[in-house]
N, C-alpha and C. Protein backbone atom coordinates (compact mmCIF):
# COMPACT_ATOMS: atom_id res chain seq x y z
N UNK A 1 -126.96 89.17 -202.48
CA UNK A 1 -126.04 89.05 -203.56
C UNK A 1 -125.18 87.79 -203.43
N UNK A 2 -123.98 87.64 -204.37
CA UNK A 2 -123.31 86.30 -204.46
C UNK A 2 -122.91 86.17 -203.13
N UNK A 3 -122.36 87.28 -202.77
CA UNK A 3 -120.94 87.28 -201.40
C UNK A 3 -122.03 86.73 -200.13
N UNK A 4 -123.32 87.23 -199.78
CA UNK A 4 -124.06 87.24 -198.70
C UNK A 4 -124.62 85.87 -199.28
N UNK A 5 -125.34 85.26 -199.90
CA UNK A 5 -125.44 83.51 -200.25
C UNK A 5 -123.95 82.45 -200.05
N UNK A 6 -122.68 83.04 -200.30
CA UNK A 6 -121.72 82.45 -200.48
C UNK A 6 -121.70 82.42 -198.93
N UNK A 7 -121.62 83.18 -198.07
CA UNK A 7 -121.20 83.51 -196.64
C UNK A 7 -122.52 82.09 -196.11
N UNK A 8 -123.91 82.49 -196.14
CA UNK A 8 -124.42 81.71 -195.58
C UNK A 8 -124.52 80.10 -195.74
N UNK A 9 -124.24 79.90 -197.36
CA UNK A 9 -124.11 78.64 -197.52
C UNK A 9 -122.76 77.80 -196.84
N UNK A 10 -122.45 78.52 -196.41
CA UNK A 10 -120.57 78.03 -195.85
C UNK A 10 -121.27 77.83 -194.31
N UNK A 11 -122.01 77.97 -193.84
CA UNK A 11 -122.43 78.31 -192.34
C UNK A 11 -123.46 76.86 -192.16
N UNK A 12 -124.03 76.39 -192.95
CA UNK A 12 -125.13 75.34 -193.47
C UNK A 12 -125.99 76.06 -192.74
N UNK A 13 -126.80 76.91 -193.42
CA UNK A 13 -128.03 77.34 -192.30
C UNK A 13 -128.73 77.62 -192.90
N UNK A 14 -130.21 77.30 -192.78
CA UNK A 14 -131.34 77.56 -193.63
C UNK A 14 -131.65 78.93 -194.59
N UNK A 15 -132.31 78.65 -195.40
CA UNK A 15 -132.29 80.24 -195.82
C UNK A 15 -133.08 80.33 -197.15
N UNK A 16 -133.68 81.41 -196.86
CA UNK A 16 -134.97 81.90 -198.17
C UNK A 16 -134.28 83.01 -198.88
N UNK A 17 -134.01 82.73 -200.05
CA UNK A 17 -133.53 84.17 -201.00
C UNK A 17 -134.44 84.27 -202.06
N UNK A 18 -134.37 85.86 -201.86
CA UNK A 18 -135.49 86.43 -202.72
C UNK A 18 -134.81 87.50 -203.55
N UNK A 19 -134.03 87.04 -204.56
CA UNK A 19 -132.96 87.31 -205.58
C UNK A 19 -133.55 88.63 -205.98
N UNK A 20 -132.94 89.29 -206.62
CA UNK A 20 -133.23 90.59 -207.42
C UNK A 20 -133.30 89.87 -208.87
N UNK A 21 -134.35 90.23 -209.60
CA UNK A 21 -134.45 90.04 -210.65
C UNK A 21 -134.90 90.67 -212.32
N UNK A 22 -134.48 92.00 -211.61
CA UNK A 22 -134.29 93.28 -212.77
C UNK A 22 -133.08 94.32 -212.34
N UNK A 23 -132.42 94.68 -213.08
CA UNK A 23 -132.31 94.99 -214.64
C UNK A 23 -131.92 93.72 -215.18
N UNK A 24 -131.10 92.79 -214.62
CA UNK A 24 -130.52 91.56 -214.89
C UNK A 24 -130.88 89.76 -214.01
N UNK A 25 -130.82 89.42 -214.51
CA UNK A 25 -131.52 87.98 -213.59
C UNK A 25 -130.40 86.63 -213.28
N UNK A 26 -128.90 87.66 -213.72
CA UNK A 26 -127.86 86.50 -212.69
C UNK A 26 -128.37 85.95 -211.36
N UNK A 27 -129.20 86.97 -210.51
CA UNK A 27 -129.17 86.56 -209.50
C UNK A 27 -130.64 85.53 -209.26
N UNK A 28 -131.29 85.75 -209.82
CA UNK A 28 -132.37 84.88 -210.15
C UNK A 28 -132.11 83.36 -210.60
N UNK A 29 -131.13 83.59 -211.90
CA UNK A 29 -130.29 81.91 -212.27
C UNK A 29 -129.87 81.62 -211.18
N UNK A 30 -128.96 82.08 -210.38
CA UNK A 30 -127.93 81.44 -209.37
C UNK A 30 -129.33 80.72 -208.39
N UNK A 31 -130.03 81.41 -208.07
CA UNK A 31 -130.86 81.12 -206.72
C UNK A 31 -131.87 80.06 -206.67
N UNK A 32 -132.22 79.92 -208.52
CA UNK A 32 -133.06 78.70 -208.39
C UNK A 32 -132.06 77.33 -209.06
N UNK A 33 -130.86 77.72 -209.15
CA UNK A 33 -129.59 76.36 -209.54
C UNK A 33 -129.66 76.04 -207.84
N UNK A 34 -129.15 77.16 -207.13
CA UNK A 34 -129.27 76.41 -205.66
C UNK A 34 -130.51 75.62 -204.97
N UNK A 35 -131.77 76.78 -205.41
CA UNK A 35 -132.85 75.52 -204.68
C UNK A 35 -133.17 74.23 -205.41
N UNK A 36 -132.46 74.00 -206.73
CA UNK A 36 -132.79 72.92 -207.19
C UNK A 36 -131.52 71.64 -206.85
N UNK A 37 -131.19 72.21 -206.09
CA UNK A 37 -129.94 71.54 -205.34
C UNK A 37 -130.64 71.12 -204.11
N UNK A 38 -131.54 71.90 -203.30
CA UNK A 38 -131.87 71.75 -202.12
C UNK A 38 -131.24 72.31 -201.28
N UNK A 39 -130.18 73.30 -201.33
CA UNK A 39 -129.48 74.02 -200.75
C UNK A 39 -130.37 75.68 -200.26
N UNK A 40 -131.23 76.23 -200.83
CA UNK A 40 -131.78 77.17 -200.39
C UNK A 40 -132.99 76.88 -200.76
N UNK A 41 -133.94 77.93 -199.95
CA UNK A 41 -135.66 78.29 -200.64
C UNK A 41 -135.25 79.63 -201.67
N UNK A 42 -136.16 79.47 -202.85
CA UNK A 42 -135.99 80.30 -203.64
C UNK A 42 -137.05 81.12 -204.03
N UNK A 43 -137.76 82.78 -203.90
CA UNK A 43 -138.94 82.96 -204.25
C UNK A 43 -138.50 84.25 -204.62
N UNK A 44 -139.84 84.38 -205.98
CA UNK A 44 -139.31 85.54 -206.82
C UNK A 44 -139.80 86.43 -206.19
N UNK A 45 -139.80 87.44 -206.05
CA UNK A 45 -139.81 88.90 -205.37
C UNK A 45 -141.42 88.91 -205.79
N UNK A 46 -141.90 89.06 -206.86
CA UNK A 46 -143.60 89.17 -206.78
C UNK A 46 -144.58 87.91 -206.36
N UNK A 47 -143.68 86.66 -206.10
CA UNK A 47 -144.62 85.74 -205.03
C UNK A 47 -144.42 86.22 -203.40
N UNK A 48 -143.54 86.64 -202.74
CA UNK A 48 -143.16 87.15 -201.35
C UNK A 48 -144.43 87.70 -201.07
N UNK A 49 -145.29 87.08 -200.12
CA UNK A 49 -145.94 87.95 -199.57
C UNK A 49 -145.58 87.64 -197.70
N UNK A 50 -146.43 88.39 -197.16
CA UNK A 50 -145.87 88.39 -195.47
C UNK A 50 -146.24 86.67 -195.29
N UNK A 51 -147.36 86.21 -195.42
CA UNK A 51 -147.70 84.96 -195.10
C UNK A 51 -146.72 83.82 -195.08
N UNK A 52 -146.52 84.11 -196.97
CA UNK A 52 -145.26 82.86 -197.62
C UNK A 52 -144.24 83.40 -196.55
N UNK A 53 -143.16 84.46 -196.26
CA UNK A 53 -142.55 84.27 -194.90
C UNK A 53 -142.65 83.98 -193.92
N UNK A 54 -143.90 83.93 -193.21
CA UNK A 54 -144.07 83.58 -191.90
C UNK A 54 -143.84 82.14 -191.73
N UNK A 55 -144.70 81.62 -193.05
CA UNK A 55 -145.06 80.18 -192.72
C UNK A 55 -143.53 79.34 -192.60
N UNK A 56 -142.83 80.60 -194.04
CA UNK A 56 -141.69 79.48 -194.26
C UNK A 56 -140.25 79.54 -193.06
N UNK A 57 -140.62 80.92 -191.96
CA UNK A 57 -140.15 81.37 -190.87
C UNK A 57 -140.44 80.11 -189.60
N UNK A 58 -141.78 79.50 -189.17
CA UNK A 58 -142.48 79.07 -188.50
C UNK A 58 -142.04 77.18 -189.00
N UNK A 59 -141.70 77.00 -190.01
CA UNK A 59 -141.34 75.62 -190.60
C UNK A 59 -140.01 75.05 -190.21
N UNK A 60 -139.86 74.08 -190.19
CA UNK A 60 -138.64 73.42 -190.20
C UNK A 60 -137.60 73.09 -191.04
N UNK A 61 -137.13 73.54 -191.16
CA UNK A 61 -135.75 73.29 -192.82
C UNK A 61 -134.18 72.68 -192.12
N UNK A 62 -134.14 71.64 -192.52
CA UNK A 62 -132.58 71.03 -192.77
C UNK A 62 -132.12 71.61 -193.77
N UNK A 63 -131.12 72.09 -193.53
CA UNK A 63 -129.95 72.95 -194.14
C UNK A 63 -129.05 71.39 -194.61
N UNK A 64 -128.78 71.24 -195.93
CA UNK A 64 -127.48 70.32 -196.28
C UNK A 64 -126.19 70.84 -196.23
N UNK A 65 -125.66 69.54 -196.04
CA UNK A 65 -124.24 70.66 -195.85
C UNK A 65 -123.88 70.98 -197.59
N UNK A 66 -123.84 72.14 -197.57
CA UNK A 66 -123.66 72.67 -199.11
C UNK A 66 -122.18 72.29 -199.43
N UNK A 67 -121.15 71.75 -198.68
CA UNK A 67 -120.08 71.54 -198.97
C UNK A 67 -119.76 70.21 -199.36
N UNK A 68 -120.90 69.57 -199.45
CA UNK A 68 -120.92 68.02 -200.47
C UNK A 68 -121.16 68.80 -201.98
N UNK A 69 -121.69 69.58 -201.91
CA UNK A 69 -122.08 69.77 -203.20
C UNK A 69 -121.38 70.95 -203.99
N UNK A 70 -120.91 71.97 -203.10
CA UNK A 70 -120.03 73.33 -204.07
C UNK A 70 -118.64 73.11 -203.49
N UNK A 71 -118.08 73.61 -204.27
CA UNK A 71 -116.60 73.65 -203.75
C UNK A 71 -116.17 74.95 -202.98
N UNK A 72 -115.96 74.86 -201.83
CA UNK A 72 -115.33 76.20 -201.26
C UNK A 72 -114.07 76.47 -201.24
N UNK A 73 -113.14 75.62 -201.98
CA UNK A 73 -111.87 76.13 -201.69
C UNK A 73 -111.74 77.04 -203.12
N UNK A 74 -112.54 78.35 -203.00
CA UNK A 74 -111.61 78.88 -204.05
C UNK A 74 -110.34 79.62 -204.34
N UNK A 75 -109.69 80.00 -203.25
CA UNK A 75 -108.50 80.58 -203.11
C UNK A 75 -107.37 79.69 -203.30
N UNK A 76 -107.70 78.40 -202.91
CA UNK A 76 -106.75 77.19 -203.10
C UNK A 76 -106.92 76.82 -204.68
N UNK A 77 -107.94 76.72 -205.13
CA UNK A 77 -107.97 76.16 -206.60
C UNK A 77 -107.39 77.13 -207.28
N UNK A 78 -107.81 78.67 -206.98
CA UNK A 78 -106.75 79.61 -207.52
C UNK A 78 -105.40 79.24 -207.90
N UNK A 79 -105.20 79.56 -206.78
CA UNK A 79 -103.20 78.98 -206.67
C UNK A 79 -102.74 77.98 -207.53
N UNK A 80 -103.60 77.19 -207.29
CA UNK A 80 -103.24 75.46 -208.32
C UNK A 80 -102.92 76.09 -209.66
N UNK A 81 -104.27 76.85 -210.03
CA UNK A 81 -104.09 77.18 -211.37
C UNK A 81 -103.37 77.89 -212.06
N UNK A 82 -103.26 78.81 -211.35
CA UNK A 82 -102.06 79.68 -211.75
C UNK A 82 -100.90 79.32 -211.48
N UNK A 83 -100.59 78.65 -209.88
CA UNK A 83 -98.72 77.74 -209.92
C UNK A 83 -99.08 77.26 -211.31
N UNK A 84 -99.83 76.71 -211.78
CA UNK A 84 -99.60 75.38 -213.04
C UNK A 84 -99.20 76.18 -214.17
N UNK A 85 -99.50 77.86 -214.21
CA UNK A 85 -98.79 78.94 -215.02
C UNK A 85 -97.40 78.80 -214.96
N UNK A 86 -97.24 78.23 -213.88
CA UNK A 86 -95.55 78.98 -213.83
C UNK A 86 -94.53 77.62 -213.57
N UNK A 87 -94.91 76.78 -214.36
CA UNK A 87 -93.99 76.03 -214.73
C UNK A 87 -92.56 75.81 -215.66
N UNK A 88 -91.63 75.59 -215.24
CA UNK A 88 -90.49 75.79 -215.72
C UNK A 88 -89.51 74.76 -215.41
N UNK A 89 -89.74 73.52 -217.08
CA UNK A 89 -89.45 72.76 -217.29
C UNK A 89 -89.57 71.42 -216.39
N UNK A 90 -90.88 71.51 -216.04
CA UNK A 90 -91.26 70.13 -214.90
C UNK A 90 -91.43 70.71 -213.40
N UNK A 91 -90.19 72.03 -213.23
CA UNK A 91 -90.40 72.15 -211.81
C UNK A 91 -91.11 73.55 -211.26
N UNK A 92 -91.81 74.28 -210.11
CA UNK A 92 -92.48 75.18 -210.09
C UNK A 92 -91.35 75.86 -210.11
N UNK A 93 -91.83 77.27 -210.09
CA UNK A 93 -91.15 78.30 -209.62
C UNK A 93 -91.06 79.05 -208.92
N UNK A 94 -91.99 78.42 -207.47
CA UNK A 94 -92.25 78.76 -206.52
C UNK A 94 -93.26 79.66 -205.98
N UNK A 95 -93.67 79.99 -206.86
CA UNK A 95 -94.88 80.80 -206.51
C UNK A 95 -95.59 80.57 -204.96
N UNK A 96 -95.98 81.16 -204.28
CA UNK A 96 -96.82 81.02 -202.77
C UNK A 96 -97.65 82.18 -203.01
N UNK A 97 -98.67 81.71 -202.18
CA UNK A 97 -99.70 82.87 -201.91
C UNK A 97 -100.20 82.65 -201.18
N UNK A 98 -100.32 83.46 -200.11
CA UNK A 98 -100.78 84.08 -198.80
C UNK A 98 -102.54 84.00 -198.85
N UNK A 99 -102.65 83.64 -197.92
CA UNK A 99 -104.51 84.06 -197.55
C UNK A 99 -104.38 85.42 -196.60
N UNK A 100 -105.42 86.18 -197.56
CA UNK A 100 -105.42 87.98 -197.14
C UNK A 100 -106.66 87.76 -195.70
């Protein structure tokens, strides 16, 4: 799912996802936007056979660092956006927020 791709792409480490792609195919879009990035291998659940893993197990893959290319600060861009809510007359209003 998003959270387990989000986790590994933060790690730069190789990786084959084999998205779920029924009832809905968010996860299917997301997975081939990333391999067309070069950031993951992407294969639909009815190409997977044991082989296509082994081989692609047994291969060599450079991992990019995915952090040229996605943004990970989302808790920080958060904040930005919402302090920029709470403006009052030029100056903040102090808003802070904690990392949980």
């Amino acid at each position: 799912g998003y959270n387990t791709t989000t986790e590994i792409l933060s790690f730069n480490k190789p990786a084959m996802i084999v998205p779920r792609v029924s009832p809905r195919k968010e996860q299917w879009i997301r997975a081939t936007l990333l391999a067309e990035h070069q950031l993951v291998t992407c294969v639909h659940p009815e190409q997977l056979t044991t082989d296509l893993l082994s081989d692609w197990l047994s291969g060599r893959h450079v991992a990019p660092d995915a952090r040229n290319i996605l943004d990970f600060n989302g808790l920080g861009n958060f904040v930005n956006r919402v302090s920029s809510l709470f403006i009052d007359n030029g100056t903040s209003i102090g808003f802070q927020a904690e990392a949980v």
